[in-house]
C-alpha atoms as a PDB file:
ATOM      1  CA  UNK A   1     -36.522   2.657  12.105  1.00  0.00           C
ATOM      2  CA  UNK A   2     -33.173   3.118  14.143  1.00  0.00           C
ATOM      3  CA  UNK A   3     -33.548  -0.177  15.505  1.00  0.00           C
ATOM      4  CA  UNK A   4     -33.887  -1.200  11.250  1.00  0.00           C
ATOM      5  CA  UNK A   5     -31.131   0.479  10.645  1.00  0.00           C
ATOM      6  CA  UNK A   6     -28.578  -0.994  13.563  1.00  0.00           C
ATOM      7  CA  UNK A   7     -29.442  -4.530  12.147  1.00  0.00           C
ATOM      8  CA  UNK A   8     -29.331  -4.183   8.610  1.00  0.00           C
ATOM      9  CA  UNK A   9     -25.450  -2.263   9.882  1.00  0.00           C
ATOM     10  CA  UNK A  10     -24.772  -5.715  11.539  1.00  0.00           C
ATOM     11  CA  UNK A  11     -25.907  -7.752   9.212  1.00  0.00           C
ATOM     12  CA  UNK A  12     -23.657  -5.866   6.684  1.00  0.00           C
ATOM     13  CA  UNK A  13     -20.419  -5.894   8.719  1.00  0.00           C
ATOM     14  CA  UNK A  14     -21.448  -9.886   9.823  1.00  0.00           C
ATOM     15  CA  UNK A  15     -21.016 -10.326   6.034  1.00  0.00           C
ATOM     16  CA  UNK A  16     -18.427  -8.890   5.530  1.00  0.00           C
ATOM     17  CA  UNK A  17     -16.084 -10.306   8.261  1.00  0.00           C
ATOM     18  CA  UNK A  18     -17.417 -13.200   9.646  1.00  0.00           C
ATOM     19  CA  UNK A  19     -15.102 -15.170   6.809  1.00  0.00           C
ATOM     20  CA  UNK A  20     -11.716 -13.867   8.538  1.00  0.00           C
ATOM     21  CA  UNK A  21     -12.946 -14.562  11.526  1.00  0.00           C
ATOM     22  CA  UNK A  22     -13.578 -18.072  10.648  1.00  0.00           C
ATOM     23  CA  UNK A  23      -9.777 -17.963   9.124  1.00  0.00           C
ATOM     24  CA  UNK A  24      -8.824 -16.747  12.378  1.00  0.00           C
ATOM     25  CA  UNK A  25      -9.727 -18.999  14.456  1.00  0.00           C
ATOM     26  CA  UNK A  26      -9.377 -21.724  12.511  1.00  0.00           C
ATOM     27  CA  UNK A  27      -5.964 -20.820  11.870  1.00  0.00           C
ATOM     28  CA  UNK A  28      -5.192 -21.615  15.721  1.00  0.00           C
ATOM     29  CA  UNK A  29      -6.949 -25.421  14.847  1.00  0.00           C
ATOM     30  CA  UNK A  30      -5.019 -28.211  16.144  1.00  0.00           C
ATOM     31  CA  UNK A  31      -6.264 -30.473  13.415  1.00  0.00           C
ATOM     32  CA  UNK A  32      -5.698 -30.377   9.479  1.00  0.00           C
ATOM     33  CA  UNK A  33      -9.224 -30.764   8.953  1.00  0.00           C
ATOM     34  CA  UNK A  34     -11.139 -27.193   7.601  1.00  0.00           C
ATOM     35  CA  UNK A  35     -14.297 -28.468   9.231  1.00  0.00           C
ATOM     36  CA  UNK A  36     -13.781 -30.112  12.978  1.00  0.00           C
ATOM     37  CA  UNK A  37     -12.495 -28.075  15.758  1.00  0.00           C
ATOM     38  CA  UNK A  38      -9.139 -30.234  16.764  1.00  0.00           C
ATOM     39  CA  UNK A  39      -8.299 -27.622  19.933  1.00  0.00           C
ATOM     40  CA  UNK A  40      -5.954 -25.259  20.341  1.00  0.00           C
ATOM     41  CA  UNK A  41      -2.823 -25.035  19.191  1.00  0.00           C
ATOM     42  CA  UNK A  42       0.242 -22.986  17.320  1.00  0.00           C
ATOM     43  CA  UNK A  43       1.006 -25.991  15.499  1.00  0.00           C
ATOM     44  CA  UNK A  44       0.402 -24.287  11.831  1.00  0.00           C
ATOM     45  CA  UNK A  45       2.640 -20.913  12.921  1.00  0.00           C
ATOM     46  CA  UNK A  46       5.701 -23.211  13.927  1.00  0.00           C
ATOM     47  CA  UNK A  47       4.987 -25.272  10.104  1.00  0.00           C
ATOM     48  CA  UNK A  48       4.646 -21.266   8.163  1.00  0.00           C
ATOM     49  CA  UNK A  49       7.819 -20.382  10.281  1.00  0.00           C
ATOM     50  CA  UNK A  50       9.911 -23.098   8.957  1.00  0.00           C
ATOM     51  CA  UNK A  51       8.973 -22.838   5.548  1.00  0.00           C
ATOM     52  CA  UNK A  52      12.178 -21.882   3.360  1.00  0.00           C
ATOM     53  CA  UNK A  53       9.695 -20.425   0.378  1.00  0.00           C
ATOM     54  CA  UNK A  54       7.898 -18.807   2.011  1.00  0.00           C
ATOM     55  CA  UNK A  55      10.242 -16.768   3.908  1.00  0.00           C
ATOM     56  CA  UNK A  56      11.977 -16.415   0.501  1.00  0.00           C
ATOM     57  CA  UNK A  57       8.704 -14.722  -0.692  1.00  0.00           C
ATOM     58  CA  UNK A  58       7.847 -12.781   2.903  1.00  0.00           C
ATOM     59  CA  UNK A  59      11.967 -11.122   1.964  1.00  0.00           C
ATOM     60  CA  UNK A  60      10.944 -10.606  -1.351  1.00  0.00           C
ATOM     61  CA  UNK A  61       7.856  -8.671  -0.355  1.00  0.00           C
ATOM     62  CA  UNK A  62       9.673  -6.923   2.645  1.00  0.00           C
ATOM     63  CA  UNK A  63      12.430  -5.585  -0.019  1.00  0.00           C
ATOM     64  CA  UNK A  64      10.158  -4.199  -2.867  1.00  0.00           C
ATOM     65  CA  UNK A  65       7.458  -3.138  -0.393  1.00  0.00           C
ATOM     66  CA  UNK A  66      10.240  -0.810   1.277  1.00  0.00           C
ATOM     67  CA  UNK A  67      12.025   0.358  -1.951  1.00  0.00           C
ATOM     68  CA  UNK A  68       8.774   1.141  -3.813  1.00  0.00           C
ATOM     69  CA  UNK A  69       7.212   2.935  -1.036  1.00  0.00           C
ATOM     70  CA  UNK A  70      10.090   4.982  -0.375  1.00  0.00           C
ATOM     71  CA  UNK A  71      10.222   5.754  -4.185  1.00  0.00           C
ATOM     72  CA  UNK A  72       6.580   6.472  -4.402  1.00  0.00           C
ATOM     73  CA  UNK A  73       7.036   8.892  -1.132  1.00  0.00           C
ATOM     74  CA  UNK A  74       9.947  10.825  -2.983  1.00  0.00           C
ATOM     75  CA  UNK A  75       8.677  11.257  -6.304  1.00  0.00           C
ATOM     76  CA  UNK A  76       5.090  11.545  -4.840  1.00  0.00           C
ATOM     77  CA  UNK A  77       6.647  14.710  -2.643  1.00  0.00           C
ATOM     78  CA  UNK A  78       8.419  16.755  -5.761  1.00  0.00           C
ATOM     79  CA  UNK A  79       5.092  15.677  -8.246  1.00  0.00           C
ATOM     80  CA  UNK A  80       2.902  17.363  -5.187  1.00  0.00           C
ATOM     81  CA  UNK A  81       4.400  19.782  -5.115  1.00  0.00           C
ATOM     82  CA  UNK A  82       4.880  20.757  -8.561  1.00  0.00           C
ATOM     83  CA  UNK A  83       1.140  19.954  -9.017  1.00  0.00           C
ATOM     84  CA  UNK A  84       0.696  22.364  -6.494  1.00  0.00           C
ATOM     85  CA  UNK A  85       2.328  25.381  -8.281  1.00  0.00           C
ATOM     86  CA  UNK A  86      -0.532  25.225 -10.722  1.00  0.00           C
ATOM     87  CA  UNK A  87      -3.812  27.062 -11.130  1.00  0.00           C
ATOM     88  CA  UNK A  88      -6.572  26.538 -12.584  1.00  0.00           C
ATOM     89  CA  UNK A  89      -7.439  24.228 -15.627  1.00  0.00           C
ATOM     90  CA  UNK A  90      -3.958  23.292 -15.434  1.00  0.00           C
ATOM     91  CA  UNK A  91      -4.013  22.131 -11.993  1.00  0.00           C
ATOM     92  CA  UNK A  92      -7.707  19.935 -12.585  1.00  0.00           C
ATOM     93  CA  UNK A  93      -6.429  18.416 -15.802  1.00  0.00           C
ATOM     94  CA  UNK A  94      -2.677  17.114 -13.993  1.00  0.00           C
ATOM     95  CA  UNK A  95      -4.865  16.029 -10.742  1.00  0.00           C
ATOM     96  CA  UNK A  96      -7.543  14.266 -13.300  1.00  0.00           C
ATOM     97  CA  UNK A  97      -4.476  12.370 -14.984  1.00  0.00           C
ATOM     98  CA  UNK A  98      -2.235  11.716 -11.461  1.00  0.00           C
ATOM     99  CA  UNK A  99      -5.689   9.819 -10.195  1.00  0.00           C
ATOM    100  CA  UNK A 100      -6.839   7.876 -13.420  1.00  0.00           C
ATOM    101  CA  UNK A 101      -3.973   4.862 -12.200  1.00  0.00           C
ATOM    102  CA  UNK A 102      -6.467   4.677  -9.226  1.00  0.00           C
ATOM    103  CA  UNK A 103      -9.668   4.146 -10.716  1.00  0.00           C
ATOM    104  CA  UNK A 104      -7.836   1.996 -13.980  1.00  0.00           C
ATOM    105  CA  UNK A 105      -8.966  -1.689 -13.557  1.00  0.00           C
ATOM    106  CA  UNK A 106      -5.378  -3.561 -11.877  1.00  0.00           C
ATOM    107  CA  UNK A 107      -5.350  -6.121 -14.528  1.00  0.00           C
ATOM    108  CA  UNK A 108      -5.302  -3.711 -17.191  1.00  0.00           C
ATOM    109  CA  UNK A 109      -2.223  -2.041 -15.340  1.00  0.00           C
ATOM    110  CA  UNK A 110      -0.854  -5.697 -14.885  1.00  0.00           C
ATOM    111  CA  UNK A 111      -0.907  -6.298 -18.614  1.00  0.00           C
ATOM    112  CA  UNK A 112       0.531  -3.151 -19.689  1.00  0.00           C
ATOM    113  CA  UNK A 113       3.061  -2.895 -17.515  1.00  0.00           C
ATOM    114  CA  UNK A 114       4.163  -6.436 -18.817  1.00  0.00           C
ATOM    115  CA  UNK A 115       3.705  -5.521 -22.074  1.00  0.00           C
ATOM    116  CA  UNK A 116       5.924  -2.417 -21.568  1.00  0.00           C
ATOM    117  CA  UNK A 117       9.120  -4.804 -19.727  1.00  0.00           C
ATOM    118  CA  UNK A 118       9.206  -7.356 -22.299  1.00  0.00           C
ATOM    119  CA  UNK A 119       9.027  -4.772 -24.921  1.00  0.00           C
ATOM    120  CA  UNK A 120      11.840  -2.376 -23.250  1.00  0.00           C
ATOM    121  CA  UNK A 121      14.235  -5.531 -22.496  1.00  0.00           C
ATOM    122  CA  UNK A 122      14.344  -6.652 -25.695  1.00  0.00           C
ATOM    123  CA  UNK A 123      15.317  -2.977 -27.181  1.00  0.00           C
ATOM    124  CA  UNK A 124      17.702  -2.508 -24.181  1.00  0.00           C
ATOM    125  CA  UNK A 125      18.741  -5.979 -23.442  1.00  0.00           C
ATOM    126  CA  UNK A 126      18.902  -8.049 -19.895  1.00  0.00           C
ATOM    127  CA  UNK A 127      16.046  -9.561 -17.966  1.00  0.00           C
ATOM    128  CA  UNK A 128      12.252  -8.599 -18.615  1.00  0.00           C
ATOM    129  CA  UNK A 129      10.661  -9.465 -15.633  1.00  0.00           C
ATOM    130  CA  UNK A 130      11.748  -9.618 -11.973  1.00  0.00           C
ATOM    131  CA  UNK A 131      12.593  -7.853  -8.820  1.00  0.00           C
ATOM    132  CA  UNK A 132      13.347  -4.946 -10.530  1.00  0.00           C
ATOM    133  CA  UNK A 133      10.072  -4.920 -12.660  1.00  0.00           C
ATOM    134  CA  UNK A 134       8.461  -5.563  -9.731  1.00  0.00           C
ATOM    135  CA  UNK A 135       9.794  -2.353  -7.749  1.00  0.00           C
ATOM    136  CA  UNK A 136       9.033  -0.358 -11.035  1.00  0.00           C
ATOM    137  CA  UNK A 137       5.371  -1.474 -11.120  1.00  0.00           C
ATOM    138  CA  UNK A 138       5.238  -1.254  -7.525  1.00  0.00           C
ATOM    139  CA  UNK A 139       5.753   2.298  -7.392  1.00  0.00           C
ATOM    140  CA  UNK A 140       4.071   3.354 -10.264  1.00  0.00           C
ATOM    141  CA  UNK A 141       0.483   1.988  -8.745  1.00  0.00           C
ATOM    142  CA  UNK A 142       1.836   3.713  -5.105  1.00  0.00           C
ATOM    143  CA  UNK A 143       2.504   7.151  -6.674  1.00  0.00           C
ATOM    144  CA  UNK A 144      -0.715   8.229  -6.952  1.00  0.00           C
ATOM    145  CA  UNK A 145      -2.355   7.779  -3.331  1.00  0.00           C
ATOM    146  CA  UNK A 146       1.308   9.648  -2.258  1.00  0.00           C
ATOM    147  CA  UNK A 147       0.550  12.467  -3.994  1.00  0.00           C
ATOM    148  CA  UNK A 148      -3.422  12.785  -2.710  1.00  0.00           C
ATOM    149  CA  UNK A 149      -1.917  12.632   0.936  1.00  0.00           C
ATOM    150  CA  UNK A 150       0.474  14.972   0.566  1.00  0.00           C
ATOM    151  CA  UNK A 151      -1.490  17.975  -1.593  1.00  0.00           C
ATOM    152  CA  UNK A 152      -4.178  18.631   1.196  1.00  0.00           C
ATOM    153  CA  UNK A 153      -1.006  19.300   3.574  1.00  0.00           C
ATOM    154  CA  UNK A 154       0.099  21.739   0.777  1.00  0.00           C
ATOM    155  CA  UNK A 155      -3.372  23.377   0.543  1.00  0.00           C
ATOM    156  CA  UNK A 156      -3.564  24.101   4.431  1.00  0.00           C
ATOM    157  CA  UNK A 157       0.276  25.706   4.466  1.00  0.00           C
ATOM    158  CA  UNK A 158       0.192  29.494   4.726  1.00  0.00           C
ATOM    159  CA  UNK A 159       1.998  30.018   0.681  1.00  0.00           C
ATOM    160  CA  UNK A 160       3.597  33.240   2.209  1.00  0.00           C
ATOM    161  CA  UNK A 161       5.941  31.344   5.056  1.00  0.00           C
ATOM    162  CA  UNK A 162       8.221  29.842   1.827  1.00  0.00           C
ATOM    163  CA  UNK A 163       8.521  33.315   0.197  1.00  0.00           C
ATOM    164  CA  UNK A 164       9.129  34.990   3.654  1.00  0.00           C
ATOM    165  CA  UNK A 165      11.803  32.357   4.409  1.00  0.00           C
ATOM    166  CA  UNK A 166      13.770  33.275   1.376  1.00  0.00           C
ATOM    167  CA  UNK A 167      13.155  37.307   2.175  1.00  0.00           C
ATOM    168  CA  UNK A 168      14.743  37.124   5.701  1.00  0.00           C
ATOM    169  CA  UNK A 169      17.871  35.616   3.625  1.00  0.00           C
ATOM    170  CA  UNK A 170      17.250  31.774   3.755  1.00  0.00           C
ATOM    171  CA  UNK A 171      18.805  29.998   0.329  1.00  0.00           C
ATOM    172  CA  UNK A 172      15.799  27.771  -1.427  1.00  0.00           C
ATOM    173  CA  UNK A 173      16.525  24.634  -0.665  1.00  0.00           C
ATOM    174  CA  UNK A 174      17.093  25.278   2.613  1.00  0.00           C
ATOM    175  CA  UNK A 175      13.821  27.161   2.857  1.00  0.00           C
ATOM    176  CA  UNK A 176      12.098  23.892   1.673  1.00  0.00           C
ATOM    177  CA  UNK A 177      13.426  21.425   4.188  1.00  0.00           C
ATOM    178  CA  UNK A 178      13.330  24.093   7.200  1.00  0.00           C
ATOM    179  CA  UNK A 179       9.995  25.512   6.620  1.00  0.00           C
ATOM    180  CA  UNK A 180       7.752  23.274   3.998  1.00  0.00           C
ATOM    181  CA  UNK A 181       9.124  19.991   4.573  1.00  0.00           C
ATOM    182  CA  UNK A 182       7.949  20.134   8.160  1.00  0.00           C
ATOM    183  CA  UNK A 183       4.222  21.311   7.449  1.00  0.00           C
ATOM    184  CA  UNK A 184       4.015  18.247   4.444  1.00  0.00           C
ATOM    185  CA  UNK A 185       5.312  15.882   6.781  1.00  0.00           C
ATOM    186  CA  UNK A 186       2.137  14.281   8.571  1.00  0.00           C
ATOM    187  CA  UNK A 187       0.818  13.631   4.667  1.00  0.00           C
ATOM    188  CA  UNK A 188       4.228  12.485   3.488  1.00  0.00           C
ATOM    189  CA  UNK A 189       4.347   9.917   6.378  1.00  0.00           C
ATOM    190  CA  UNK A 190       0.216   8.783   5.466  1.00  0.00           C
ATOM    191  CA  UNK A 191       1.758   8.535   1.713  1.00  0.00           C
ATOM    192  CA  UNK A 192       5.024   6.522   3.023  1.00  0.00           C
ATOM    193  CA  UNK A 193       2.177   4.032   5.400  1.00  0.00           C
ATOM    194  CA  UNK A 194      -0.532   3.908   2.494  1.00  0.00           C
ATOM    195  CA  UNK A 195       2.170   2.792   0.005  1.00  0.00           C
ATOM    196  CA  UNK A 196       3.696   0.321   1.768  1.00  0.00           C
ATOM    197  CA  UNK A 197       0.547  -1.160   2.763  1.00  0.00           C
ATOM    198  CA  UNK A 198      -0.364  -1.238  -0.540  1.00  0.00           C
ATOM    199  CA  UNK A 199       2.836  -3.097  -1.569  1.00  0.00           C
ATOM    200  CA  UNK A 200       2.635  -5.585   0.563  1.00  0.00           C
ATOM    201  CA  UNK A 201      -1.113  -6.287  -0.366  1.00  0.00           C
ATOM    202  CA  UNK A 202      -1.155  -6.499  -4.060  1.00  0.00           C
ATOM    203  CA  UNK A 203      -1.526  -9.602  -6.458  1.00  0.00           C
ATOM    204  CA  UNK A 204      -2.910  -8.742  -9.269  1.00  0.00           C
ATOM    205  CA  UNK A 205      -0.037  -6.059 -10.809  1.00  0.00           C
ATOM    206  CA  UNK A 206       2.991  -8.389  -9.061  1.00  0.00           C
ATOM    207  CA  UNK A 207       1.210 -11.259 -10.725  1.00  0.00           C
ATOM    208  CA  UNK A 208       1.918 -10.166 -14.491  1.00  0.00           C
ATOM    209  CA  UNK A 209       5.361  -8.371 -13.571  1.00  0.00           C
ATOM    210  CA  UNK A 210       6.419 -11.171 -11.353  1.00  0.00           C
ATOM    211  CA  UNK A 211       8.751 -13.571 -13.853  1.00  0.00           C
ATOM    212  CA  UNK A 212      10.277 -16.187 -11.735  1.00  0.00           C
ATOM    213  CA  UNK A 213       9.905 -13.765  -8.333  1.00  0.00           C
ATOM    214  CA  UNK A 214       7.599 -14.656  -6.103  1.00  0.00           C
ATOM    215  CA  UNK A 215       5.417 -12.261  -3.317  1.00  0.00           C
ATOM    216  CA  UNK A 216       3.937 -13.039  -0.510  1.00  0.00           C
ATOM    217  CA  UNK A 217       0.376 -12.682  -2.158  1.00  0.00           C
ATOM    218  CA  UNK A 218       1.340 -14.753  -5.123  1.00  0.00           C
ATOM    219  CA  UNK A 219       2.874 -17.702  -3.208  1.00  0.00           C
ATOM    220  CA  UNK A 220      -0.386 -17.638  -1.135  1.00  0.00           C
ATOM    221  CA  UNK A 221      -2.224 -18.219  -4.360  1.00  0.00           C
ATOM    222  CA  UNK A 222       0.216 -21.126  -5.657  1.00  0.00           C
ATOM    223  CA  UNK A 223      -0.779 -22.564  -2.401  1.00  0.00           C
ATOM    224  CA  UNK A 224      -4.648 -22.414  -3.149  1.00  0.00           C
ATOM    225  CA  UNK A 225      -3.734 -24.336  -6.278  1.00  0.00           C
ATOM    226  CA  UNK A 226      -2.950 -27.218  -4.447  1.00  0.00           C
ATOM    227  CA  UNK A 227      -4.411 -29.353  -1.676  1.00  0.00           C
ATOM    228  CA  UNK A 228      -5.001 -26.197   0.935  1.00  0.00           C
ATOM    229  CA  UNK A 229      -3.205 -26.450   3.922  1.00  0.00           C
ATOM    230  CA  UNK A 230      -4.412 -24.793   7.152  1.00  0.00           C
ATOM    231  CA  UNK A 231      -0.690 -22.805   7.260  1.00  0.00           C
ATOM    232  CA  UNK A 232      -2.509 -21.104   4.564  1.00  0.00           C
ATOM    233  CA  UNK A 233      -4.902 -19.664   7.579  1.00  0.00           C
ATOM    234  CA  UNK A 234      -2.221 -18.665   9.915  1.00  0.00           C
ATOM    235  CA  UNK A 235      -0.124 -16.815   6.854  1.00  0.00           C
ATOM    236  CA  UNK A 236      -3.181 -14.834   6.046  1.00  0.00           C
ATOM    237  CA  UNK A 237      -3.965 -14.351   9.804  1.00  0.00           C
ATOM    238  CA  UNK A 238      -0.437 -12.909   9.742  1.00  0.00           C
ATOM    239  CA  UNK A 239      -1.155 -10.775   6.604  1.00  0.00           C
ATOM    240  CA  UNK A 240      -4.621  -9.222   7.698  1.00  0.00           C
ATOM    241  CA  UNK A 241      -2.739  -8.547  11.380  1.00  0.00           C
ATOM    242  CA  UNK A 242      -0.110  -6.436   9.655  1.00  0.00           C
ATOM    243  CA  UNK A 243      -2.297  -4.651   7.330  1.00  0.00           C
ATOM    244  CA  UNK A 244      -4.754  -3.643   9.832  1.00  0.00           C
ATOM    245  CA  UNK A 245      -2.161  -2.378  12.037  1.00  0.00           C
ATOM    246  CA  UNK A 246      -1.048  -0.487   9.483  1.00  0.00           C
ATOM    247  CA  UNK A 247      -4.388   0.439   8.195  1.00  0.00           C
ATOM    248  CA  UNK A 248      -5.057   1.821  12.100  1.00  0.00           C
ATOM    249  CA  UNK A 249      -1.691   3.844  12.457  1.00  0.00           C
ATOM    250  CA  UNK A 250      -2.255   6.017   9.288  1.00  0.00           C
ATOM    251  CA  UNK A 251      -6.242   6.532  10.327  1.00  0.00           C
ATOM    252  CA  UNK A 252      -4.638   7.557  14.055  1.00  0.00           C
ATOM    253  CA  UNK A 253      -2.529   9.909  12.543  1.00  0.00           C
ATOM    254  CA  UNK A 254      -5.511  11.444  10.247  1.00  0.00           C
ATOM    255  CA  UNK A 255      -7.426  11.749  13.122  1.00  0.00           C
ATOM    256  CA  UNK A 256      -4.854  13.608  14.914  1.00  0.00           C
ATOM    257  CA  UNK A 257      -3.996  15.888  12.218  1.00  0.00           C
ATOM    258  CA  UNK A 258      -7.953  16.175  11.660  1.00  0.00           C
ATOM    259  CA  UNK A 259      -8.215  17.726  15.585  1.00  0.00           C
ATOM    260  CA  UNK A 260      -4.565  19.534  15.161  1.00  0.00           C
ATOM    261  CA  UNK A 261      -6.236  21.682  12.057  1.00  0.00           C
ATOM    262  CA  UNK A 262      -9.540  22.022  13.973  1.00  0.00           C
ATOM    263  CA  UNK A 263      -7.740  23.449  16.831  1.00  0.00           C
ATOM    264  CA  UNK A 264      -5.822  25.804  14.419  1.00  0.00           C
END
């Protein structure tokens, strides 16, 4: 049965990854060809490097990926902790709402959030769709896995160490950045990671708030339109490196956290 069990696993993650493996190495492929092994060679990273467009749309990506997720992280921090001053029913019904973007199908977000732009320019005037919808979108979709990092940090804080911090003569604000800013941190840095990650990753939402802009997922896509070229396998070699990096530093720092509150 165990020895069942370990196959069917393999079989399972074989399934799953043996395509980016194949993108991986083929991405190192002398030869244009998606079928013959040509040797090896760097050939397609020196092309992706000297592409103009797409560094245009790697900038692009860089830019909203770091304003959005530093957005999320902010408002994410004061929504958590709001969240967190309420009990009960209250408390389910916010938490029920904050994760409902989560579970919401991305293409109904896409359109919506579209729909929304268009309809806001034309009442306020300017351009409907562009880096700035793109930021907006960007952190809306982010907020929510910010704000489920950071409320288990809040759960596990002692509530009396705020309260006592203001009784031994410490001003409010100060109290939150001396004694509950620290204790939030680890899941304000997972939100920070998560939503960046996330940022950089998406198509679907950029895709309908986009206009003229283009990401690094959506030029990747224009480029599947076309005849493929194999820098298309070194740019999402480049892609799944940085998101698993990523991906490994924020599970790292949940483990560690994990042992630090076991040890507690």
């Amino acid at each position: 049965m165990k020895i069942a069990s370990k196959a069917y696993t393999a079989l399972i993650f074989l399934f799953l990854y043996a395509p980016i493996v194949v993108l991986v190495v083929f991405s190192f492929n002398a030869s244009s060809t998606r079928t013959m092994w040509g040797g090896f060679s760097l050939r397609w990273y020196e092309k992706l490097f000297e592409d103009q467009m797409l560094l245009m749309a790697l900038r692009n990506t860089l830019i909203i990926a770091v304003v959005s997720a530093a957005a999320a992280t902010a408002l994410g921090t004061l929504a958590a902790i709001g969240i967190n001053a309420y009990r009960g029913i209250a408390r389910k019904a916010i938490m029920n709402v904050t994760k409902f973007p989560m579970v919401n199908p991305e293409i109904v977000t896409g359109v919506s959030m579209m729909l929304l732009f268009v309809f806001a320019t034309r009442l306020l005037g300017g351009s409907s769709l562009g880096m700035v919808s793109l930021i907006i979108a960007h952190t809306t979709f982010c907020l929510p896995y910010v704000v489920l990092s950071i409320m288990p940090k809040l759960h596990q804080m002692d509530p009396h160490l705020y309260e006592a911090a203001q009784d031994l003569g410490c001003p409010p604000v100060r109290a939150f950045f001396k004694v509950v800013l620290p204790e939030i941190m680890p899941g304000i840095v997972t939100g920070l990671i998560m939503a960046f990650t996330l940022s950089i990753d998406d198509f679907v939402i950029s895709y309908f708030t986009s206009g003229t802009t283009q990401t690094l997922p959506i030029y990747i896509y224009s480029m599947t339109r076309k005849r493929i070229s194999p820098e298309i396998n070194a740019l999402s070699t480049v892609l799944f490196g940085v998101i698993l990096l990523l991906l490994l530093v924020v599970n790292l720092r949940k483990s560690k956290d994990g042992k630090e509150a076991a040890a507690e």
